[in-house]
C-alpha atoms as a PDB file:
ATOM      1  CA  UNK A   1     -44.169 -91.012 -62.735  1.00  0.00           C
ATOM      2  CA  UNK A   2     -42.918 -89.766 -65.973  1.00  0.00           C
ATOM      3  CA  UNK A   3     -45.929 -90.121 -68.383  1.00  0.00           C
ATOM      4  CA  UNK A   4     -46.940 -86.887 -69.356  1.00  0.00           C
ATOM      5  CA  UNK A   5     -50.314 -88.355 -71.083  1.00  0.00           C
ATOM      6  CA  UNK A   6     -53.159 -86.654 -69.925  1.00  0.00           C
ATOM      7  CA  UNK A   7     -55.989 -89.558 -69.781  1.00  0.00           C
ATOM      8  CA  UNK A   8     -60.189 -88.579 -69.018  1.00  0.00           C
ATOM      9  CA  UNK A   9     -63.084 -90.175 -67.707  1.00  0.00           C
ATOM     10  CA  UNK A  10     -66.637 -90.310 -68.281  1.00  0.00           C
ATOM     11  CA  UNK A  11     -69.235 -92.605 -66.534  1.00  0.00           C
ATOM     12  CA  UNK A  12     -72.695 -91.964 -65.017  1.00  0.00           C
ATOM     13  CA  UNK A  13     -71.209 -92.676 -61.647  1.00  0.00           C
ATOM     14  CA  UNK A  14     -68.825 -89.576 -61.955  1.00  0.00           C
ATOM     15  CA  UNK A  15     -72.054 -87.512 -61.804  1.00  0.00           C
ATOM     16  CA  UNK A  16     -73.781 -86.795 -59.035  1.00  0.00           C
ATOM     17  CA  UNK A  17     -77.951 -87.196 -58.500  1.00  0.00           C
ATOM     18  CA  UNK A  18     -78.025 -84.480 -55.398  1.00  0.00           C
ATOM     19  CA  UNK A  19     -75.058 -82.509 -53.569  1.00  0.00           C
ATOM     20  CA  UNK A  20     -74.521 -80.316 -50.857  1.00  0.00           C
ATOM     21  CA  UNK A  21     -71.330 -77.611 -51.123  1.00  0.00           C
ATOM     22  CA  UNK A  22     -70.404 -76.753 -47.457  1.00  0.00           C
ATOM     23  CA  UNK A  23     -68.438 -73.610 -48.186  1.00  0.00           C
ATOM     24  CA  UNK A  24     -66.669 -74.097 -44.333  1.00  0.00           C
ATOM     25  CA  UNK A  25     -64.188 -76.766 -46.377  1.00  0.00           C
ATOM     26  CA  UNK A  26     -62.491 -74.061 -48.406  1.00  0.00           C
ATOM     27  CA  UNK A  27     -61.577 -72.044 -44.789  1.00  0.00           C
ATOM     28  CA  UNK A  28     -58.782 -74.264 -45.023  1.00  0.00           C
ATOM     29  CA  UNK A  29     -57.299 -73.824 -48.509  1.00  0.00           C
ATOM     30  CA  UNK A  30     -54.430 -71.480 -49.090  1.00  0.00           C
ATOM     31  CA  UNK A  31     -55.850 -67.979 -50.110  1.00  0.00           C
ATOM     32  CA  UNK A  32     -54.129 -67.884 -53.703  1.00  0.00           C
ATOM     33  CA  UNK A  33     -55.925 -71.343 -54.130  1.00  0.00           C
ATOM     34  CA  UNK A  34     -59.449 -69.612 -53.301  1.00  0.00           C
ATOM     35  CA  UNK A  35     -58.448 -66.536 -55.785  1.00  0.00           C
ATOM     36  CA  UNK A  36     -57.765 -69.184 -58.130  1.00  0.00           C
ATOM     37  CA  UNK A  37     -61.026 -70.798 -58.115  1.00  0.00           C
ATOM     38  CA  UNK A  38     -62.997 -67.436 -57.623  1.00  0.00           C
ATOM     39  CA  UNK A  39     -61.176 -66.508 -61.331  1.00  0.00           C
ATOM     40  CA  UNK A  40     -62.435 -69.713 -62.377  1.00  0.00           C
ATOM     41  CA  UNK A  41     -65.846 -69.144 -61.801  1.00  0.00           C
ATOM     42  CA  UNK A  42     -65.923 -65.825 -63.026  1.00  0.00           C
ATOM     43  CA  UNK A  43     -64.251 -66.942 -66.456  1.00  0.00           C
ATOM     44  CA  UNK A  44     -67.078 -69.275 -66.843  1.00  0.00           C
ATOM     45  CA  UNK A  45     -69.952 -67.007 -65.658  1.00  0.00           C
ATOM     46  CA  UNK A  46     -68.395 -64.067 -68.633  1.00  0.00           C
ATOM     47  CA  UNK A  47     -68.385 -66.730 -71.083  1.00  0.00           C
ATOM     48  CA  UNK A  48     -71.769 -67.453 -70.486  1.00  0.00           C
ATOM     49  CA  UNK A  49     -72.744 -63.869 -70.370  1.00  0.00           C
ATOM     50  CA  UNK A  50     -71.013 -63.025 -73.902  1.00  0.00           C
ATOM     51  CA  UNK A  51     -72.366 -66.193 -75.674  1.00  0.00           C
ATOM     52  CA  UNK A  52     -74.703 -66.275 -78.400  1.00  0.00           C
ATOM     53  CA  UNK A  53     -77.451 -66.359 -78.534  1.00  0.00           C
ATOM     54  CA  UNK A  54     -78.518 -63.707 -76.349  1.00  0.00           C
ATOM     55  CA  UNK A  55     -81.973 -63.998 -75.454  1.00  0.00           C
ATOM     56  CA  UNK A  56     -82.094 -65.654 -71.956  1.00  0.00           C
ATOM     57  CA  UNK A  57     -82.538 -62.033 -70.346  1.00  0.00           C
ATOM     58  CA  UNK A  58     -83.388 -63.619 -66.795  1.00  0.00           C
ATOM     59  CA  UNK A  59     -79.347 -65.428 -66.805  1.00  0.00           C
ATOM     60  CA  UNK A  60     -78.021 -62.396 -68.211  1.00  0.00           C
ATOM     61  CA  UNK A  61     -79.543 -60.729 -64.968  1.00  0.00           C
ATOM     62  CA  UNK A  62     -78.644 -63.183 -62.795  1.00  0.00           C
ATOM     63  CA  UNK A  63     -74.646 -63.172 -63.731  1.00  0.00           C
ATOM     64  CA  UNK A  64     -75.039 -59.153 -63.585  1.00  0.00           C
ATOM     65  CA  UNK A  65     -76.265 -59.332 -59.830  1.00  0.00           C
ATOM     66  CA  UNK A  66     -73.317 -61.680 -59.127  1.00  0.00           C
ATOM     67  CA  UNK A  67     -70.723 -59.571 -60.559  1.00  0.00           C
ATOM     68  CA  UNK A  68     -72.015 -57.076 -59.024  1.00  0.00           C
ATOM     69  CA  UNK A  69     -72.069 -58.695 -55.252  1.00  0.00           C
ATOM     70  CA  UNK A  70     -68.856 -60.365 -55.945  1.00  0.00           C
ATOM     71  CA  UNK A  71     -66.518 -57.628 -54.309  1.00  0.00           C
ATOM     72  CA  UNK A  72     -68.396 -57.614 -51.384  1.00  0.00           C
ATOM     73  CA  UNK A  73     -68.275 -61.305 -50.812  1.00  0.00           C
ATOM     74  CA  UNK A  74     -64.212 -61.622 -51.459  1.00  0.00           C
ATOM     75  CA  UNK A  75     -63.858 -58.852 -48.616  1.00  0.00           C
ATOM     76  CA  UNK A  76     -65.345 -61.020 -46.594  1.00  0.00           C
ATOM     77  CA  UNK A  77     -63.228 -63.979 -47.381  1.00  0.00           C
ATOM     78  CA  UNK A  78     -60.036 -62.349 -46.800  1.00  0.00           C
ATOM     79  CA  UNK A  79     -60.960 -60.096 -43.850  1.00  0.00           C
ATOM     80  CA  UNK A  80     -61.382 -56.734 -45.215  1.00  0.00           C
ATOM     81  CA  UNK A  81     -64.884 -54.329 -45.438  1.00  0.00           C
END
């Protein structure tokens, strides 16, 4: 390849109307992969959480309750309770 030029895209047809997430297609995926993505999400819930301004109480929550339920949930991806 060679080119090191990192090219985007935007069009309405790279955005969905309606999905469905089966969660059955990450059994598959190495388990450093999942991590990865499981940091991801959490970096982007945390931002959300620390951002300004800070008077949607009712996402606040709703980030709390998943932090909170989030070591439960990666036991039971990789096996352990």
């Amino acid at each position: 390849m060679g080119n090191t030029e990192k090219l985007s895209g935007y069009g309405s047809a790279l955005f969905p109307q309606f999905s469905i997430l089966d969660p059955t297609y990450t059994y598959t995926l190495p388990r450093e992969q999942v991590a990865y993505g499981i940091v991801d999400m959490l970096s982007h819930l945390l931002e959300q959480y620390v951002s300004t301004p800070d008077d949607d109480n009712v996402t606040d929550s709703a980030i709390e309750g998943i932090f909170k339920k989030h070591p439960a949930q990666w036991s039971k991806i990789y096996g352990k309770t």
